[in-house]
Protein backbone atom coordinates (compact mmCIF):
# COMPACT_ATOMS: atom_id res chain seq x y z
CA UNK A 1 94.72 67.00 66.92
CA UNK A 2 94.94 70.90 67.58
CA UNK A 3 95.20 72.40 71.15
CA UNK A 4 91.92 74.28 70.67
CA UNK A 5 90.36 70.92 68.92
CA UNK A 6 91.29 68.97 72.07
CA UNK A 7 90.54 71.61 74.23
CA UNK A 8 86.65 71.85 72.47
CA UNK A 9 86.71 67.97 73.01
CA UNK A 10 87.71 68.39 76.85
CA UNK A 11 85.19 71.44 77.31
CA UNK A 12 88.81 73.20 78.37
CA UNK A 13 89.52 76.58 77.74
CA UNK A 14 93.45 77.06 77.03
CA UNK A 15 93.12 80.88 78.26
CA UNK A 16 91.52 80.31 81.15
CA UNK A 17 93.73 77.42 82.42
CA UNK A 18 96.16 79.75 82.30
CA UNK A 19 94.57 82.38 84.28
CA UNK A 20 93.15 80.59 86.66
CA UNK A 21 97.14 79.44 87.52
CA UNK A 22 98.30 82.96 88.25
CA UNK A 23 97.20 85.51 90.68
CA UNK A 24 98.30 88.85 90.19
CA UNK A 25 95.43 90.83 88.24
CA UNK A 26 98.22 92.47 86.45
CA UNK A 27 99.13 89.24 85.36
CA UNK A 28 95.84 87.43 83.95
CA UNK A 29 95.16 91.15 82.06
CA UNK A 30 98.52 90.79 80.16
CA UNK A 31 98.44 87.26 79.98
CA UNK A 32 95.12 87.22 78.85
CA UNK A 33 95.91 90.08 76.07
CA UNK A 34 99.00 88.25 75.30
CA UNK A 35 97.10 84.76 74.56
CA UNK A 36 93.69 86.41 72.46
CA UNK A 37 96.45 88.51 70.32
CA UNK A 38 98.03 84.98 69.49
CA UNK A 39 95.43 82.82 69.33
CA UNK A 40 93.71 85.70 66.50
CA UNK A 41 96.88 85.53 64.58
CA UNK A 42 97.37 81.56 64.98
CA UNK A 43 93.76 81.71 63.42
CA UNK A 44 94.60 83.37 60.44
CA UNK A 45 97.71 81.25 59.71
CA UNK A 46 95.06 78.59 58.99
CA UNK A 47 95.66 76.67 62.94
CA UNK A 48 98.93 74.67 61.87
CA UNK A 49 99.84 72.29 64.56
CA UNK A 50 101.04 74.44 67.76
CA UNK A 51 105.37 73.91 67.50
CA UNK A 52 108.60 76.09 68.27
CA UNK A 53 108.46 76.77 64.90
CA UNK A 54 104.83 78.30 64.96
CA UNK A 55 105.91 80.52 68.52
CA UNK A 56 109.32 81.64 66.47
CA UNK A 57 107.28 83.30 63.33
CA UNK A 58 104.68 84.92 66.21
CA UNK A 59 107.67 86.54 67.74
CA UNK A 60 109.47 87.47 64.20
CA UNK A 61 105.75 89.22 63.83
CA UNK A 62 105.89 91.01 66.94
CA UNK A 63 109.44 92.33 66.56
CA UNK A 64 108.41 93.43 62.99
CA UNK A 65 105.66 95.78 64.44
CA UNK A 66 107.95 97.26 67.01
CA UNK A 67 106.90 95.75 70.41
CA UNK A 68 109.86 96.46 72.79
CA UNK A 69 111.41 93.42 74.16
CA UNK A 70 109.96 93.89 77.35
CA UNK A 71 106.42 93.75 75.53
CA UNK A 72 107.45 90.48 73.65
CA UNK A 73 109.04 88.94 76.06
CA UNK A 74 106.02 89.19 78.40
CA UNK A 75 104.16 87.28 75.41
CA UNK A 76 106.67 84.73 75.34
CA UNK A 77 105.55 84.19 78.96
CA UNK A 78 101.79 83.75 78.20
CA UNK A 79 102.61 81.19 75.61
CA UNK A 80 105.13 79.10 77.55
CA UNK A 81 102.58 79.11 80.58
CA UNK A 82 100.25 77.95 77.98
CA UNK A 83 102.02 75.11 76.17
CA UNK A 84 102.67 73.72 80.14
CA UNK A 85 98.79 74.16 81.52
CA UNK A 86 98.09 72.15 78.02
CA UNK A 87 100.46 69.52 78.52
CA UNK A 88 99.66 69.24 82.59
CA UNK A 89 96.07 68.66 81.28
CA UNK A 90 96.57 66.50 78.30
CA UNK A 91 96.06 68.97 75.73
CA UNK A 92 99.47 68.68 74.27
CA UNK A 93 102.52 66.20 74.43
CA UNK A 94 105.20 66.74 76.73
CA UNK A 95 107.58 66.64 74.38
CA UNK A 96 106.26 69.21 72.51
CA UNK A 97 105.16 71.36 75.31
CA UNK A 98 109.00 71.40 76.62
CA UNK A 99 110.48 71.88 73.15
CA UNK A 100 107.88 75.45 72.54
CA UNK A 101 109.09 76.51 76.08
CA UNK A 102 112.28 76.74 74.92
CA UNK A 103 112.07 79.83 72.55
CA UNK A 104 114.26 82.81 73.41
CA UNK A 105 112.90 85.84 74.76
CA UNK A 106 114.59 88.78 72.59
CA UNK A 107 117.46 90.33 74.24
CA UNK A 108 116.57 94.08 75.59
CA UNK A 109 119.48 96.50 74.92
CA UNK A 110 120.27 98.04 78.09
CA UNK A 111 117.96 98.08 81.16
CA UNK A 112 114.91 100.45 81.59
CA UNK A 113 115.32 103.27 84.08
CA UNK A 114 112.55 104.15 84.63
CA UNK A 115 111.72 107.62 86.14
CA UNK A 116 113.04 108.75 89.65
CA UNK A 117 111.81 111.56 91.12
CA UNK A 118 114.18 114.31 93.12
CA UNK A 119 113.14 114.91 96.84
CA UNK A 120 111.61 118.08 95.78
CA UNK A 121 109.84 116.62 93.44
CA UNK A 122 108.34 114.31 95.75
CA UNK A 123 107.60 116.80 97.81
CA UNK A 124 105.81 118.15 95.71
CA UNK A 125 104.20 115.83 93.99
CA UNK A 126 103.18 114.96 98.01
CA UNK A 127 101.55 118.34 98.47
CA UNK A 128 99.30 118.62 94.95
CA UNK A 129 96.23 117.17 96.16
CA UNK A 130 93.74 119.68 97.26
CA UNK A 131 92.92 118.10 100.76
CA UNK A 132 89.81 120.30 101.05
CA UNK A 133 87.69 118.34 99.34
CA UNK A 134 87.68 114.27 100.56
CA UNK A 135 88.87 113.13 97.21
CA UNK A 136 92.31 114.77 97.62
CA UNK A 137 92.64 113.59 101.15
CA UNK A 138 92.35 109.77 99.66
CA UNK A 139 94.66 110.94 96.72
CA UNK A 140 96.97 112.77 99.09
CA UNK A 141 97.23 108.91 101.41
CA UNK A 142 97.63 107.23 98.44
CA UNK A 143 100.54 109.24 97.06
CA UNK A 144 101.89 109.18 100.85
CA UNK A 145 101.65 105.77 101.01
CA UNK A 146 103.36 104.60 97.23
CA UNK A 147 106.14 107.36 98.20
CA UNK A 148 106.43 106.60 102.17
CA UNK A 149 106.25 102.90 102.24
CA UNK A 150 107.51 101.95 98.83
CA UNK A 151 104.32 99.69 97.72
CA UNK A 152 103.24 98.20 94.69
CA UNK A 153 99.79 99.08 93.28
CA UNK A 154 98.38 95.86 93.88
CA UNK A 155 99.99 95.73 97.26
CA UNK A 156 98.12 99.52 97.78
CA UNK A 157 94.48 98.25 96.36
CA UNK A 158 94.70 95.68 98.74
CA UNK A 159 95.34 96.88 101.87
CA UNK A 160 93.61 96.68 104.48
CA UNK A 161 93.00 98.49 108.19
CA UNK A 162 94.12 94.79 109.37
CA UNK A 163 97.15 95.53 107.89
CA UNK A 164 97.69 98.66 110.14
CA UNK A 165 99.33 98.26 113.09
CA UNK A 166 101.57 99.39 115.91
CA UNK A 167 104.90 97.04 116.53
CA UNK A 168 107.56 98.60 119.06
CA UNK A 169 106.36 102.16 119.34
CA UNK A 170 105.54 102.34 115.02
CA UNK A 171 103.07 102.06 112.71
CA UNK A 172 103.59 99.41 110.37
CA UNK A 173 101.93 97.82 107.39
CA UNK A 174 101.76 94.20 108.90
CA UNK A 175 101.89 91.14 107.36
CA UNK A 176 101.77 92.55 103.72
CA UNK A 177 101.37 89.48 100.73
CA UNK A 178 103.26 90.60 97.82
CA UNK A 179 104.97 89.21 94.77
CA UNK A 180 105.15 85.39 94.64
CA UNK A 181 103.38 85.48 97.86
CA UNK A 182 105.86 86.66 99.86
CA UNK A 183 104.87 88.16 102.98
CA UNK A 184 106.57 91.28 104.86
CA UNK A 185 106.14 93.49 107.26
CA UNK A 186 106.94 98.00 106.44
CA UNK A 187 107.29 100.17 108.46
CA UNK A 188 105.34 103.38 107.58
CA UNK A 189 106.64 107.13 108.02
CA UNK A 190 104.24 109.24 110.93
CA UNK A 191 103.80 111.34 107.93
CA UNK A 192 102.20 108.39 106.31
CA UNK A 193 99.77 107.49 108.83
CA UNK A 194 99.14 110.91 109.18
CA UNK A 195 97.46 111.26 106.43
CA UNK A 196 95.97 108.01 106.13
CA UNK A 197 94.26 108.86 109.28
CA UNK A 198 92.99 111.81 107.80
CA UNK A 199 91.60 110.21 104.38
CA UNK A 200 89.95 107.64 106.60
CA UNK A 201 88.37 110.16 109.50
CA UNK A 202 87.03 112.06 107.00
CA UNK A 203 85.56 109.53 105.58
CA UNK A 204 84.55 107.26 108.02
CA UNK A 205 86.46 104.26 107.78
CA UNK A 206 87.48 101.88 110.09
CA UNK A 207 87.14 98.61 108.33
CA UNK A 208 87.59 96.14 105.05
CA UNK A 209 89.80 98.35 102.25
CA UNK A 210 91.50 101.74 103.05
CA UNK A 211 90.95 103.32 99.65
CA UNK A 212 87.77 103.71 97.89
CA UNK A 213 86.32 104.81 95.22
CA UNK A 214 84.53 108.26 95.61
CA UNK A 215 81.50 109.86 93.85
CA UNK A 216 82.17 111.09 90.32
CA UNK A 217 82.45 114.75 92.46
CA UNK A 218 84.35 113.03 95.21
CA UNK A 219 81.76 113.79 97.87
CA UNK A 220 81.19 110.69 99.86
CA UNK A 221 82.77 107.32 99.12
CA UNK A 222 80.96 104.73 96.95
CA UNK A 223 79.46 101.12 98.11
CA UNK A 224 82.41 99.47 96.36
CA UNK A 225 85.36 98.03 98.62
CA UNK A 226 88.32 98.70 96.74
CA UNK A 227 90.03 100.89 93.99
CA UNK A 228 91.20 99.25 90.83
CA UNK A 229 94.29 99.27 89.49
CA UNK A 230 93.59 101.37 86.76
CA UNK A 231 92.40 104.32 88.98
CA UNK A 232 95.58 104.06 91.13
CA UNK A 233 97.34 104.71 87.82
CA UNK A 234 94.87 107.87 86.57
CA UNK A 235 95.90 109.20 89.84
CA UNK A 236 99.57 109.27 89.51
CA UNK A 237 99.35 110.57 86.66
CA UNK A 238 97.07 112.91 87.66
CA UNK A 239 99.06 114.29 89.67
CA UNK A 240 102.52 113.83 87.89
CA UNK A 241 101.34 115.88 85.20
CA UNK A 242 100.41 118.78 86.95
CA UNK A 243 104.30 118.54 88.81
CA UNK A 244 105.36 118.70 85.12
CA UNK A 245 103.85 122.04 85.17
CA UNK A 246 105.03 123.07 88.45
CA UNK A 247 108.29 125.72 87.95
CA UNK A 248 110.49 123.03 89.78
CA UNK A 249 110.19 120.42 87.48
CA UNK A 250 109.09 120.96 84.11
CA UNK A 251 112.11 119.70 82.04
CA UNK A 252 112.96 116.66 84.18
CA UNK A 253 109.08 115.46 83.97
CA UNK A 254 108.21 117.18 80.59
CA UNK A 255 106.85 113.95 78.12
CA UNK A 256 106.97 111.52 81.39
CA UNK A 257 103.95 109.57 82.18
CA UNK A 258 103.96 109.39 85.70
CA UNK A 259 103.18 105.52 87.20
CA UNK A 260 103.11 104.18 90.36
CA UNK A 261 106.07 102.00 90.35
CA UNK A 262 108.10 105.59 89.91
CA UNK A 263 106.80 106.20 93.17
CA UNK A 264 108.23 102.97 94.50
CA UNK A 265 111.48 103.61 92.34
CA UNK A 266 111.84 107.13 93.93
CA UNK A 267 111.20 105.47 97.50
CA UNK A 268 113.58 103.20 97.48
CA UNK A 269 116.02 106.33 95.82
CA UNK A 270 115.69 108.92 98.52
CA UNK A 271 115.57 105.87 101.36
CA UNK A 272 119.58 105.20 99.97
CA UNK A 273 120.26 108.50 99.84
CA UNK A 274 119.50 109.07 103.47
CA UNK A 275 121.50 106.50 104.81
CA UNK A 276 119.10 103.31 105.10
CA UNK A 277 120.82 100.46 104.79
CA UNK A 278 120.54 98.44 101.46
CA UNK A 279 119.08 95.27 102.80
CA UNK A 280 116.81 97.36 105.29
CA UNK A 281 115.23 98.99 101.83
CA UNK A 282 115.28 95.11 100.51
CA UNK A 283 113.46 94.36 103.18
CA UNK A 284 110.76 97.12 102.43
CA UNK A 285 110.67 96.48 98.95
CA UNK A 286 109.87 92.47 98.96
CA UNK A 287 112.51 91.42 97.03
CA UNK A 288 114.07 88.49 97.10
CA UNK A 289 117.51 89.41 95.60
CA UNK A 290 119.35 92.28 97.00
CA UNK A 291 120.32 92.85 93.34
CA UNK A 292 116.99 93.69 92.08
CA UNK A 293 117.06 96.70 94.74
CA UNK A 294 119.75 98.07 93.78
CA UNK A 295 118.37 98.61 90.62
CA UNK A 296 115.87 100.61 91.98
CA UNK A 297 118.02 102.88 93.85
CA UNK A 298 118.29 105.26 90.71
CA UNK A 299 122.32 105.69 92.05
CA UNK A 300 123.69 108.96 90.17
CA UNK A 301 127.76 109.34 89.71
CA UNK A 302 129.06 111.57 92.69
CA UNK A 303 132.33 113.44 91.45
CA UNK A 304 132.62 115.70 94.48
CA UNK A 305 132.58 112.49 96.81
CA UNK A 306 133.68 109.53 94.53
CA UNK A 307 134.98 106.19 95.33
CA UNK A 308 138.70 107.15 94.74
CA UNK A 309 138.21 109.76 97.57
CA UNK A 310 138.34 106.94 99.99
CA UNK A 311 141.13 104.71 99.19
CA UNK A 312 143.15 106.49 102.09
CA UNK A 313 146.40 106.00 99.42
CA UNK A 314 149.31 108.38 97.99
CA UNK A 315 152.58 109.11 96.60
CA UNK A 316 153.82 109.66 99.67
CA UNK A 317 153.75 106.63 101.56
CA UNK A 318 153.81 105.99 105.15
């Protein structure tokens, strides 16, 4: 019997079962893609039973129409998630279940950069709202907070003024659930608040979600309590393509599309290149290894002051 046969016989949906087991909206959108796409093409193979075999061709498939690995391997995900909500509900065998979740991911060449921005360019990019009108005072917070306090987007959509507090003599971001429900505490620049304050004087917040959505003009804020992802995405890029034309930065930016993890990238860059301490910026960040940060650190080769400058050796001795 067929996952979606026994499924139909156990009024189960496969997709959902796996969506309703993750939490991060990111997540169920690409896992949900990510499942439809397959399930489409599984279709048209004429449903053959649902093996390693079956996942290997999918994957040929998706390396044939030039998915990066990163893409693919995101896929892979979806479908191993799948094959183990199945067999935890009876839908598939074990055996075959564990045997499907063993398919390679394809190897990625390298690692993905990413895009760092300069602190001029943050600067910049900090100062390109027009904070006359109420939209750009939300835009200008929200680009203050992604650069100042090194946030994810879901992390930003979901804060709240609970989260806003004052722990020995500093504003913080308190009690922050992030990815795999960890839970932290950031501290957030003066500048920060600053002009979080201002977003939410203007437009008379004190409760429930710091950023809204505003009117199509962006004259008064709309009923809805929260931005979506999606918007906090238009923004940066909004914003990162009119840096592109700014005379400071046009080559470094010039084809970039801005996101909002380059914010959190560049954070986490100019926070190292201050002085903060590595695990302090861990600490910011949520991670759990110390070697995922320093992948986000964006470290450039120093030849004026490298390594060898400091080995305190020479031909001389003594």
């Amino acid at each position: 019997m067929t996952l979606i046969a026994q499924s139909t016989q156990a009024a189960l949906d496969p997709i959902q079962l796996v969506l309703d087991s993750v939490t991060s909206p990111l997540t169920k959108a690409a896992y949900k893609k990510a499942l439809t796409d397959f399930f489409v093409w599984w279709e048209e193979q004429g449903r053959p039973p649902l093996s390693k075999a079956v996942v290997q061709r999918h994957v040929a498939l998706l390396v044939e129409q030039g998915l990066s690995p990163s893409s693919i391997n995101v896929r892979l995900s979806a479908l191993r998630k799948l094959v183990r909500e199945a067999a935890d509900n009876g839908l598939l065998g074990a055996f075959e279940a564990e045997t499907i979740a063993r398919v390679k991911g394809v190897k990625q060449q390298g690692r993905r950069s990413g895009t760092w921005l300069s602190k001029a360019q943050a600067q910049a990019l900090l100062l390109a709202p027009d904070t006359t009108t109420l939209r750009g005072l939300r835009d200008r917070a929200i680009l203050a907070v992604l650069l100042g306090c090194g946030l994810r987007r879901s992390e930003l959509v979901g804060l709240t003024f609970a989260h806003l507090q004052q722990r020995e003599g500093r504003w913080v971001i308190l009690d922050l659930t992030g990815k795999h429900g960890r839970t932290r505490t950031v501290p957030m620049p003066a500048w920060c608040k600053a002009a979080v304050d201002a977003w939410t004087r203007t437009a008379g917040l004190s409760t429930g979600h710091v950023f809204r959505p505003t009117a199509p003009r962006g004259e008064h804020v709309l009923a809805r309590q929260r931005l979506s992802h999606e918007a906090v995405a238009l923004i940066v890029r909004k914003y990162g393509r009119q840096l592109g034309h700014n005379h400071l930065t046009p080559e470094d930016l010039e084809g970039v599309r801005l996101a909002p993890h380059d914010l959190r990238r560049t954070f986490a860059k100019l926070a190292h290149k201050g002085g903060a301490p590595i695990d302090q910026i861990q600490l910011s960040l949520g991670h759990a290894s110390i070697q995922t940060t320093e992948v986000y650190l964006g470290v450039d080769q120093d030849l004026e002051s490298a390594p060898c400058d400091v080995l305190g050796l020479s031909l001389k001795g003594g």
